[in-house]
N, C-alpha and C. Protein backbone atom coordinates (compact mmCIF):
# COMPACT_ATOMS: atom_id res chain seq x y z
N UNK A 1 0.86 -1.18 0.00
CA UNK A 1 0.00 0.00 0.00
C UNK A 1 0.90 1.24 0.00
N UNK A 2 0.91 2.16 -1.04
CA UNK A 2 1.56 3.32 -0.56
C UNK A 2 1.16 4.52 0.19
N UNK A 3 2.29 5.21 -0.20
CA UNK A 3 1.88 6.04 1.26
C UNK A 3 0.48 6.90 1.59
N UNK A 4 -0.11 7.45 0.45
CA UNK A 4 -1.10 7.91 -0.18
C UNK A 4 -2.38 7.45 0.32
N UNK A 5 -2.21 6.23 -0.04
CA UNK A 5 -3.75 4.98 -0.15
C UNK A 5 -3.19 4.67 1.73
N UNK A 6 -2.30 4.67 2.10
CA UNK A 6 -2.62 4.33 3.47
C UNK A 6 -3.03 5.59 4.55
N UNK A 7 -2.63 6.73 4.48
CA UNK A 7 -3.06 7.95 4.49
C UNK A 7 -4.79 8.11 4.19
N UNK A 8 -5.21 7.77 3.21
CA UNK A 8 -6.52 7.92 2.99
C UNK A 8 -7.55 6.63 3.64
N UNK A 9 -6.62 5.62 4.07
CA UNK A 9 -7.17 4.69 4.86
C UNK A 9 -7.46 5.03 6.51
N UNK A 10 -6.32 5.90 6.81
CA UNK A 10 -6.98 6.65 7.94
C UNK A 10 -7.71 7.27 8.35
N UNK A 11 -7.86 8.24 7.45
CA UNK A 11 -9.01 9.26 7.22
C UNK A 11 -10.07 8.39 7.14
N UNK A 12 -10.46 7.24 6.44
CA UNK A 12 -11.78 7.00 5.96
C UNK A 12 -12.32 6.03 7.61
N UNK A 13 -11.11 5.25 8.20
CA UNK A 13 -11.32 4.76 9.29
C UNK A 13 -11.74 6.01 10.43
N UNK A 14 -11.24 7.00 10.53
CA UNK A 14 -11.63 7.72 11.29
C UNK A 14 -13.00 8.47 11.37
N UNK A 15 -13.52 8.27 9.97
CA UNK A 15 -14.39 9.34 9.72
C UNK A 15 -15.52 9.10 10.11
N UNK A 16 -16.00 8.57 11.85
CA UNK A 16 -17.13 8.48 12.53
C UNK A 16 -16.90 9.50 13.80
N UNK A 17 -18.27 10.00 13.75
CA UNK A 17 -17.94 10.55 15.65
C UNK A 17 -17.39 9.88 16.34
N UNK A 18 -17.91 8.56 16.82
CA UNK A 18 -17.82 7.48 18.12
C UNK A 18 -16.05 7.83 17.84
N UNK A 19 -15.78 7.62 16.61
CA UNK A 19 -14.21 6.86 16.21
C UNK A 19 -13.36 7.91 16.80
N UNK A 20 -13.70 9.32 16.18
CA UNK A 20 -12.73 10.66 16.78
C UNK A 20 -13.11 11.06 18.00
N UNK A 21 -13.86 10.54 18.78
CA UNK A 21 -14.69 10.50 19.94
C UNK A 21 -13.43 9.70 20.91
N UNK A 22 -13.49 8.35 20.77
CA UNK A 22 -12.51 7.45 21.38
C UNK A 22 -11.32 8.10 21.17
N UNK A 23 -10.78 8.25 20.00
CA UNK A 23 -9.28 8.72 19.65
C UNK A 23 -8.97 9.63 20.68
N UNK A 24 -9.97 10.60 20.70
CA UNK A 24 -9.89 12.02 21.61
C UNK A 24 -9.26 11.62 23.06
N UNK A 25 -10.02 10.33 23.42
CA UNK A 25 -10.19 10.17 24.82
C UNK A 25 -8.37 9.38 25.01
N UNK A 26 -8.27 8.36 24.10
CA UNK A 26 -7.49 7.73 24.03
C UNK A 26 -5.57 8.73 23.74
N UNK A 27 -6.07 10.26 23.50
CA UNK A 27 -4.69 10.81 23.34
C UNK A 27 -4.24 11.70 25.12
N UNK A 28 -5.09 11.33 25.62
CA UNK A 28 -5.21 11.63 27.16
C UNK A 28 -4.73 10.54 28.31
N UNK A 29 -5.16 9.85 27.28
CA UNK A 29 -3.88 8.06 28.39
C UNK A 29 -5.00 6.96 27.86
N UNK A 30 -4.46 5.49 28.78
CA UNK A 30 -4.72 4.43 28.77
C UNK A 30 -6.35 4.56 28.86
N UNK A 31 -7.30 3.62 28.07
CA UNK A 31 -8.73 3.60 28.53
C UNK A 31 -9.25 2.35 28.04
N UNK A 32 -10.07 1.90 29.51
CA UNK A 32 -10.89 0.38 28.76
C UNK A 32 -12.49 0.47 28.41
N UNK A 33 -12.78 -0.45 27.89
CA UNK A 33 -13.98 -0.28 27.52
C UNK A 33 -14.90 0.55 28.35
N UNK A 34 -14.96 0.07 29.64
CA UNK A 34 -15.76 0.65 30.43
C UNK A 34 -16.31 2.37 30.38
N UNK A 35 -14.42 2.28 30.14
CA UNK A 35 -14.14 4.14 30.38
C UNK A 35 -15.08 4.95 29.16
N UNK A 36 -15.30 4.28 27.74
CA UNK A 36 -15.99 4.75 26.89
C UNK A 36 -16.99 4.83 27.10
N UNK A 37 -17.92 4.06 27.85
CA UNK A 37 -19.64 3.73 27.75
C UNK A 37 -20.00 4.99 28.93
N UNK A 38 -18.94 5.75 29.56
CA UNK A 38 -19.49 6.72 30.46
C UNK A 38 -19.41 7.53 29.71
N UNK A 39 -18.35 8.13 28.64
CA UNK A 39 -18.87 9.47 27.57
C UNK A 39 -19.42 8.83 26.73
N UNK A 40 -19.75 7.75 25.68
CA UNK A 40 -20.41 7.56 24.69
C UNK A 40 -21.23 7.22 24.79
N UNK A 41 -22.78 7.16 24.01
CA UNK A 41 -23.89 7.26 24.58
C UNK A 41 -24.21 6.09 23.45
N UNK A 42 -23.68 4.96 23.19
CA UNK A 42 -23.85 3.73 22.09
C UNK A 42 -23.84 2.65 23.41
N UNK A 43 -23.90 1.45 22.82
CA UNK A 43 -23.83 -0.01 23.93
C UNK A 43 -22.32 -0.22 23.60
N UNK A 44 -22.00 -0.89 24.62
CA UNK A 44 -21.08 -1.61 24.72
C UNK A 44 -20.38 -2.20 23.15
N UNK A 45 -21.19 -3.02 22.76
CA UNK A 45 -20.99 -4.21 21.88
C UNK A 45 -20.74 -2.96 20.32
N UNK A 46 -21.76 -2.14 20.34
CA UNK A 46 -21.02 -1.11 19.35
C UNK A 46 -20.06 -0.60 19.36
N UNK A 47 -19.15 0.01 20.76
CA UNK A 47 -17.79 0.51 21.05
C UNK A 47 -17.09 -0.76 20.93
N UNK A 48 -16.94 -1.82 21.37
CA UNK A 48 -16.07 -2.61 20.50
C UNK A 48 -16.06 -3.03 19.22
N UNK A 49 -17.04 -2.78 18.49
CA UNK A 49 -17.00 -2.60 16.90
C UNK A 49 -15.95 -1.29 16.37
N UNK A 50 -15.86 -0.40 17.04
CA UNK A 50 -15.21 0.90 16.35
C UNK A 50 -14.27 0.59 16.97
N UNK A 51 -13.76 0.30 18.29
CA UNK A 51 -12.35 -0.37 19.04
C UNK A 51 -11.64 -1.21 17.93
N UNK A 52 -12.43 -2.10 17.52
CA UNK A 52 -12.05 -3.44 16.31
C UNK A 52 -11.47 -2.87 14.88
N UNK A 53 -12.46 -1.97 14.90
CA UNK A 53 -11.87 -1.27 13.11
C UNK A 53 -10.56 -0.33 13.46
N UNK A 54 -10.78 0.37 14.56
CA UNK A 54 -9.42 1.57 14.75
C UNK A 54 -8.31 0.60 14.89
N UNK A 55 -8.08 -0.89 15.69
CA UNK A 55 -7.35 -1.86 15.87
C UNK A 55 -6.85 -2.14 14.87
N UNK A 56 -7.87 -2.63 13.94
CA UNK A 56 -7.48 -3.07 12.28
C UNK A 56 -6.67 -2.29 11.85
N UNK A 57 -6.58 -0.86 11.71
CA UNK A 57 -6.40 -0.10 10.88
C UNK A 57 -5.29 0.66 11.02
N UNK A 58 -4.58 -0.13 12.67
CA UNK A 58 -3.51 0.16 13.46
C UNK A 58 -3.41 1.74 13.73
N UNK A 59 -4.56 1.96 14.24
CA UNK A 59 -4.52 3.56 14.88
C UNK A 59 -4.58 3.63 16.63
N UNK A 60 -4.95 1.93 17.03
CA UNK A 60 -4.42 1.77 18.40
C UNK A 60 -4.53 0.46 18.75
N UNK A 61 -4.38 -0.33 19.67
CA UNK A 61 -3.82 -1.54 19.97
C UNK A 61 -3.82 -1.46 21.49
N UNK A 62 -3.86 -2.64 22.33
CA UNK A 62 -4.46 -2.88 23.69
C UNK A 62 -3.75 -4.00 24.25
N UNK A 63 -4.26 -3.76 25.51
CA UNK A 63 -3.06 -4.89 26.32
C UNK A 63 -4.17 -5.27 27.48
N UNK A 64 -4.05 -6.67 27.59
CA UNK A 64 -5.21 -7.00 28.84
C UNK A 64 -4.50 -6.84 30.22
N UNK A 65 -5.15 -6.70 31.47
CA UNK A 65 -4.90 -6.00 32.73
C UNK A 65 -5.67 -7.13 33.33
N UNK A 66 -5.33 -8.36 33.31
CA UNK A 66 -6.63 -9.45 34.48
C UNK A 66 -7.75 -9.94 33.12
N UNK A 67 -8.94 -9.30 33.93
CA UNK A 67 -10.15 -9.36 32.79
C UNK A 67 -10.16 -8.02 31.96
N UNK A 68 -9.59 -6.64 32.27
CA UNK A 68 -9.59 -5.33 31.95
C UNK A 68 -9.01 -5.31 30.52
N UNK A 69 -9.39 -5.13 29.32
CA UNK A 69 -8.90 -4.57 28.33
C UNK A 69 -8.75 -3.63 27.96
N UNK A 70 -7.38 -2.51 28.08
CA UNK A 70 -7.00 -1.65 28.11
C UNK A 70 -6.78 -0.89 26.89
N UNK A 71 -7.04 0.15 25.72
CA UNK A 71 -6.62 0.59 24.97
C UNK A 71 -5.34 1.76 24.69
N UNK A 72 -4.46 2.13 23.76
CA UNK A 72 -3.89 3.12 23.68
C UNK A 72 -4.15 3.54 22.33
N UNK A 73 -3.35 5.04 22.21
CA UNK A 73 -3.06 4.99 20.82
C UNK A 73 -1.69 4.54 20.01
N UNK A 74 -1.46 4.47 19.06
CA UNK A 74 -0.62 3.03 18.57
C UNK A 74 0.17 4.16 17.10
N UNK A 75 -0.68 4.72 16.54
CA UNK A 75 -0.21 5.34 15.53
C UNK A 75 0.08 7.00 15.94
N UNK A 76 1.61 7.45 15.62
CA UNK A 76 1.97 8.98 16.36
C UNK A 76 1.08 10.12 15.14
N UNK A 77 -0.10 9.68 14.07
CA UNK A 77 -0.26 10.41 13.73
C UNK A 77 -1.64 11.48 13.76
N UNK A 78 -2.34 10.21 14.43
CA UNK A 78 -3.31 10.80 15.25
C UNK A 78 -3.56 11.87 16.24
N UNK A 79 -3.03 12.28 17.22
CA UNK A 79 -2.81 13.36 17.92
C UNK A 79 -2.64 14.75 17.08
N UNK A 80 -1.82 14.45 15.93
CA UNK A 80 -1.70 15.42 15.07
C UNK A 80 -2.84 15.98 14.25
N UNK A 81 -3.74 14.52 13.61
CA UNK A 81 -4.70 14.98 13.43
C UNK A 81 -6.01 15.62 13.43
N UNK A 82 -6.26 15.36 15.15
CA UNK A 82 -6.81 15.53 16.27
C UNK A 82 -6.39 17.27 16.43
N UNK A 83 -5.56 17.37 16.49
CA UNK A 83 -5.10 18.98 16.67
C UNK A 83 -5.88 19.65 15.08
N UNK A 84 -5.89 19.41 14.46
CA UNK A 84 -5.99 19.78 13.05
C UNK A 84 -7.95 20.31 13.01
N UNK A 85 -8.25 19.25 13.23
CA UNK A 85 -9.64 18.72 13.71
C UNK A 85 -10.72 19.87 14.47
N UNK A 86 -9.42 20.31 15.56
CA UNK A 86 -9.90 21.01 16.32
C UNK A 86 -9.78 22.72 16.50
N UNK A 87 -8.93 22.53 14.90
CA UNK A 87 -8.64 24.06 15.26
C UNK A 87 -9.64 24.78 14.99
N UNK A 88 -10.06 26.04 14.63
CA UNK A 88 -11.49 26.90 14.39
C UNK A 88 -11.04 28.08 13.71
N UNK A 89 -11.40 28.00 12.32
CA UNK A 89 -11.07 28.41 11.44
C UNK A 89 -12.14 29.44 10.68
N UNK A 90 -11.69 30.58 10.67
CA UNK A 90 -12.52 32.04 10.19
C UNK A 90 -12.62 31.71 8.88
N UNK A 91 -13.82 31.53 8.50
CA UNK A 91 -14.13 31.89 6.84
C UNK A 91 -13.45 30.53 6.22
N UNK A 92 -13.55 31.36 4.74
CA UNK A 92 -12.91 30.28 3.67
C UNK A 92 -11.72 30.80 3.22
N UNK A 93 -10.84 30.19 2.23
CA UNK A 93 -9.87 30.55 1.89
C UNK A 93 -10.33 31.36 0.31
N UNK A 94 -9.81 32.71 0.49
CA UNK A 94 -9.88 33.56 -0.35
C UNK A 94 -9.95 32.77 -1.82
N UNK A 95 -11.04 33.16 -3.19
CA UNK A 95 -10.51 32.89 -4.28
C UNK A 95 -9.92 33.52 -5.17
N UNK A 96 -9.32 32.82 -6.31
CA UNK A 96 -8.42 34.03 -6.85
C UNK A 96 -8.45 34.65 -7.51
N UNK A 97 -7.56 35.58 -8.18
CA UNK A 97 -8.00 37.02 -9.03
C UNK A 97 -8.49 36.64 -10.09
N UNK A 98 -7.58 35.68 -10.66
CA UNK A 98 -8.25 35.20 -11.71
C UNK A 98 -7.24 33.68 -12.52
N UNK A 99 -7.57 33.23 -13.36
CA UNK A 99 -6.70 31.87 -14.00
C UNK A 99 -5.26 32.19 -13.70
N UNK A 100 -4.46 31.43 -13.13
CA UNK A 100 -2.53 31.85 -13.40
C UNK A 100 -2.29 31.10 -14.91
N UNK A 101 -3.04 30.57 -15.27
CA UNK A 101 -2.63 29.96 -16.90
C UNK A 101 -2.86 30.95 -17.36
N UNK A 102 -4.21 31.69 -17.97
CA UNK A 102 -4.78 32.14 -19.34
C UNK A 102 -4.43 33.81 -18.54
N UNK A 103 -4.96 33.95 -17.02
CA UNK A 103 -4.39 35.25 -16.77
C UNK A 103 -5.82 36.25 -17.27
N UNK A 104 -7.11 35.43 -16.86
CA UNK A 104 -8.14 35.63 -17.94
C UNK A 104 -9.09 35.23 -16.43
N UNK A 105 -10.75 36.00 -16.62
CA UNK A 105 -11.46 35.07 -15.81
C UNK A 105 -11.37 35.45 -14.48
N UNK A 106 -12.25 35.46 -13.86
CA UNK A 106 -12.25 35.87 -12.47
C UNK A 106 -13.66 35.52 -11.58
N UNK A 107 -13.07 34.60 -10.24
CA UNK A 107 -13.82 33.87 -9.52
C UNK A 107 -15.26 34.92 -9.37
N UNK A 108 -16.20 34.19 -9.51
CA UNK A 108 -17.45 34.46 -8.94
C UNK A 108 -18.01 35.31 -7.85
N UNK A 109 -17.02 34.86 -6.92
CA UNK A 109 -17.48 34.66 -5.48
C UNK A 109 -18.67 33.51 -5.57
N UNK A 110 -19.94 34.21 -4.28
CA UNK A 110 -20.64 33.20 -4.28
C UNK A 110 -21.40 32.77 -5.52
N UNK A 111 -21.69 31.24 -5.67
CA UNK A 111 -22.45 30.73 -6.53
C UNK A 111 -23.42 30.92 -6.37
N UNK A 112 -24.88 30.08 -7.08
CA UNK A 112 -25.84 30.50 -7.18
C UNK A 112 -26.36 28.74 -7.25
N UNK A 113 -27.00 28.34 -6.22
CA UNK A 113 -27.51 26.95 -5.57
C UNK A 113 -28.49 26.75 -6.43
């Protein structure tokens, strides 16, 4: 898989609440199942479905404690993305004067729905 297609495999694994929900919790320390079902408002048996795919998809990985199954995060690129996620961002990004090819043409602004 290159780097690209595995990159976009993250993104697409991540791209649930519950999923950036856990991640969130999980860049704060160690957490077991339990610890999820007090902020997430799903059953049990669904948080280990999204536990299972983020596992798969090696964005975190777990270690048993007794009967306690413990999660972390596993991949350093998450946190990063997580920051990204969260920043809060004014507006859109300006469009431009006009084509840099033809040097011709000039953005709209808003469209018309």
């Amino acid at each position: 898989m290159n780097n690209l297609t595995s990159k976009a495999e993250i993104m697409k694994t991540m791209a649930h609440p519950a999923r950036i929900a856990i991640l969130v919790e999980l860049t704060k320390g160690v957490k077991c199942v339990s610890d999820f079902q007090e902020f997430l408002e799903i059953s049990q048996p669904n948080i280990s479905q999204h536990l299972s795919a983020l596992r798969h998809a090696g964005l975190i990985d777990f270690f048993n404690d007794g009967r306690l199954r413990c999660y972390f995060l596993k991949n350093p690129i998450i946190p990063d993305l997580l920051d990204v996620l969260n920043k809060d961002y004014k507006g859109d990004i300006p469009g431009p004067e006009c084509c840099p090819v033809t040097k011709k043409g000039k953005y709209p602004g808003k469209w018309k729905r």
